[in-house]
Protein backbone atom coordinates (compact mmCIF):
# COMPACT_ATOMS: atom_id res chain seq x y z
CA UNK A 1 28.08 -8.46 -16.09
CA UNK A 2 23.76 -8.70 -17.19
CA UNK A 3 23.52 -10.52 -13.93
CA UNK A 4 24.98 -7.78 -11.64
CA UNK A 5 23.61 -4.96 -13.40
CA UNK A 6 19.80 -7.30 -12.62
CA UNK A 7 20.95 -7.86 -9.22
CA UNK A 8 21.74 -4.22 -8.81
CA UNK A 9 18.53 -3.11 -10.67
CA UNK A 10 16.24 -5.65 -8.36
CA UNK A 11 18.22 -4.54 -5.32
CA UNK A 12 17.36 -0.85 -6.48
CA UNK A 13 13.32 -1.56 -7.02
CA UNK A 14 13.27 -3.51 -3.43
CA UNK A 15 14.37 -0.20 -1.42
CA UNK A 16 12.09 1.78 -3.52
CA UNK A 17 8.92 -0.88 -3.03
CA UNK A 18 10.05 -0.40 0.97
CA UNK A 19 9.96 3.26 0.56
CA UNK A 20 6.67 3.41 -1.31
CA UNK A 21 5.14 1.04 0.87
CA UNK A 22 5.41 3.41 3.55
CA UNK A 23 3.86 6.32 1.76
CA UNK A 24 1.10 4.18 0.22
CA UNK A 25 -1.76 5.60 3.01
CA UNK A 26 -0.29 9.07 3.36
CA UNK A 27 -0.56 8.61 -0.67
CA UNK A 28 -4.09 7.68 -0.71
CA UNK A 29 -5.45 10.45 2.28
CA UNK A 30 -3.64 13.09 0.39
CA UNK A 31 -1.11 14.21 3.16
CA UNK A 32 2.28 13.93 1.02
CA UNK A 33 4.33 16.72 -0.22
CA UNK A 34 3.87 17.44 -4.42
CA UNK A 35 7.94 15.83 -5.01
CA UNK A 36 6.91 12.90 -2.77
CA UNK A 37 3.53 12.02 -4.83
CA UNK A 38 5.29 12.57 -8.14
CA UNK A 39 8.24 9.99 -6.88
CA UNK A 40 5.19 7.60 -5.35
CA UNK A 41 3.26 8.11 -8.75
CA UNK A 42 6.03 7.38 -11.00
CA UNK A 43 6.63 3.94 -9.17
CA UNK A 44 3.82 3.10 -9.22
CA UNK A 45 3.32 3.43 -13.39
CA UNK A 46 5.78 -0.05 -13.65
CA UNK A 47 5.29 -1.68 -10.20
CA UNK A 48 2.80 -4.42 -10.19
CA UNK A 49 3.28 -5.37 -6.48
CA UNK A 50 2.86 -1.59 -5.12
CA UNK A 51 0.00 -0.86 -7.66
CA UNK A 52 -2.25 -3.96 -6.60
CA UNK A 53 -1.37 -2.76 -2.75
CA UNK A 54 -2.55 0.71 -3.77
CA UNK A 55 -6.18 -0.86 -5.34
CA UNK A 56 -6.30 -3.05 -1.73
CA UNK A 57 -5.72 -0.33 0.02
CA UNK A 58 -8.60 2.01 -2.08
CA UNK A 59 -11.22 -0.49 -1.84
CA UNK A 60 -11.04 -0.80 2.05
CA UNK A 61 -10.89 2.40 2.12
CA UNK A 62 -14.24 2.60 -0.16
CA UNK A 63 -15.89 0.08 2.11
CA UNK A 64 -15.42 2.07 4.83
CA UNK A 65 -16.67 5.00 3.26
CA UNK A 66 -19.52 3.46 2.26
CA UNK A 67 -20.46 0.84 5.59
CA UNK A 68 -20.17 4.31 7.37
CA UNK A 69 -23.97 4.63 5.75
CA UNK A 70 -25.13 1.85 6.15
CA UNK A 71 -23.82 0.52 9.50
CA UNK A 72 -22.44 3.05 11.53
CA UNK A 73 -22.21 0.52 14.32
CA UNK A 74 -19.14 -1.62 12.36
CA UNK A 75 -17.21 1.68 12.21
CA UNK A 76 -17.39 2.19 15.89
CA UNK A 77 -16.83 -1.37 16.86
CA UNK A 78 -13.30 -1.42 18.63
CA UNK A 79 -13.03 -5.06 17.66
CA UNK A 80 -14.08 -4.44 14.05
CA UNK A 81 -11.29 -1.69 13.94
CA UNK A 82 -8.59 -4.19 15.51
CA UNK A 83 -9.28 -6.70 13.07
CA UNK A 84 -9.26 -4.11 10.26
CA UNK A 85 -5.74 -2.96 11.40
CA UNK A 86 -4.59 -6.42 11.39
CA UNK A 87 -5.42 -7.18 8.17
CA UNK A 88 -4.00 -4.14 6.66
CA UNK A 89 -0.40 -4.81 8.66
CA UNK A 90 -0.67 -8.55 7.11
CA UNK A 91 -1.49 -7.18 3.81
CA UNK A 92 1.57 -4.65 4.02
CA UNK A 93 3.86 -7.09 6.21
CA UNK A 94 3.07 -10.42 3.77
CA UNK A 95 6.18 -11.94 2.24
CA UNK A 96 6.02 -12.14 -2.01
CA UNK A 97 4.98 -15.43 -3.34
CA UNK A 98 7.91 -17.76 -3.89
CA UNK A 99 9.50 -17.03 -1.11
């Protein structure tokens, strides 16, 4: 019975990693409902994987911010962008180690 109630309990913290993992930017820019942050905020106090997306996520997101400075130029660069965009959907899209 331990190992379906784990199953169950993994199967349970993979939908709400998926579900998170969607909110993560909206999260981070501020644009989700009070309920929605408290439910993103409360995974995130025991979820290793979503928490370590969340500090990715904050330091491009403070690069930009601060390149914008410095080098206006790399935030206008189309390509720069693109590439930008493709990391971020590799970093969001990357299967877990061990799989």
């Amino acid at each position: 019975m331990n190992v379906l109630r784990e199953m169950r309990d993994n199967l349970r913290e993979m939908r709400t990693c998926h579900a998170v993992g969607q909110w993560l930017q909206h999260y981070l820019d501020g644009e989700l409902d009070p309920p929605v942050v408290a439910q993103v905020e409360e995974h995130l106090e025991t979820c290793v994987r979503c928490g370590l997306e969340v500090d990715t996520y904050s330091r491009i997101k403070s690069a930009l911010a601060e390149s914008r400075g410095e080098s206006p130029a790399l935030i206008d660069d189309e390509v720069a962008l693109e590439r930008l965009r493709r990391f971020a959907d590799e970093l969001v899209n990357a299967p877990e180690s061990g799989e």
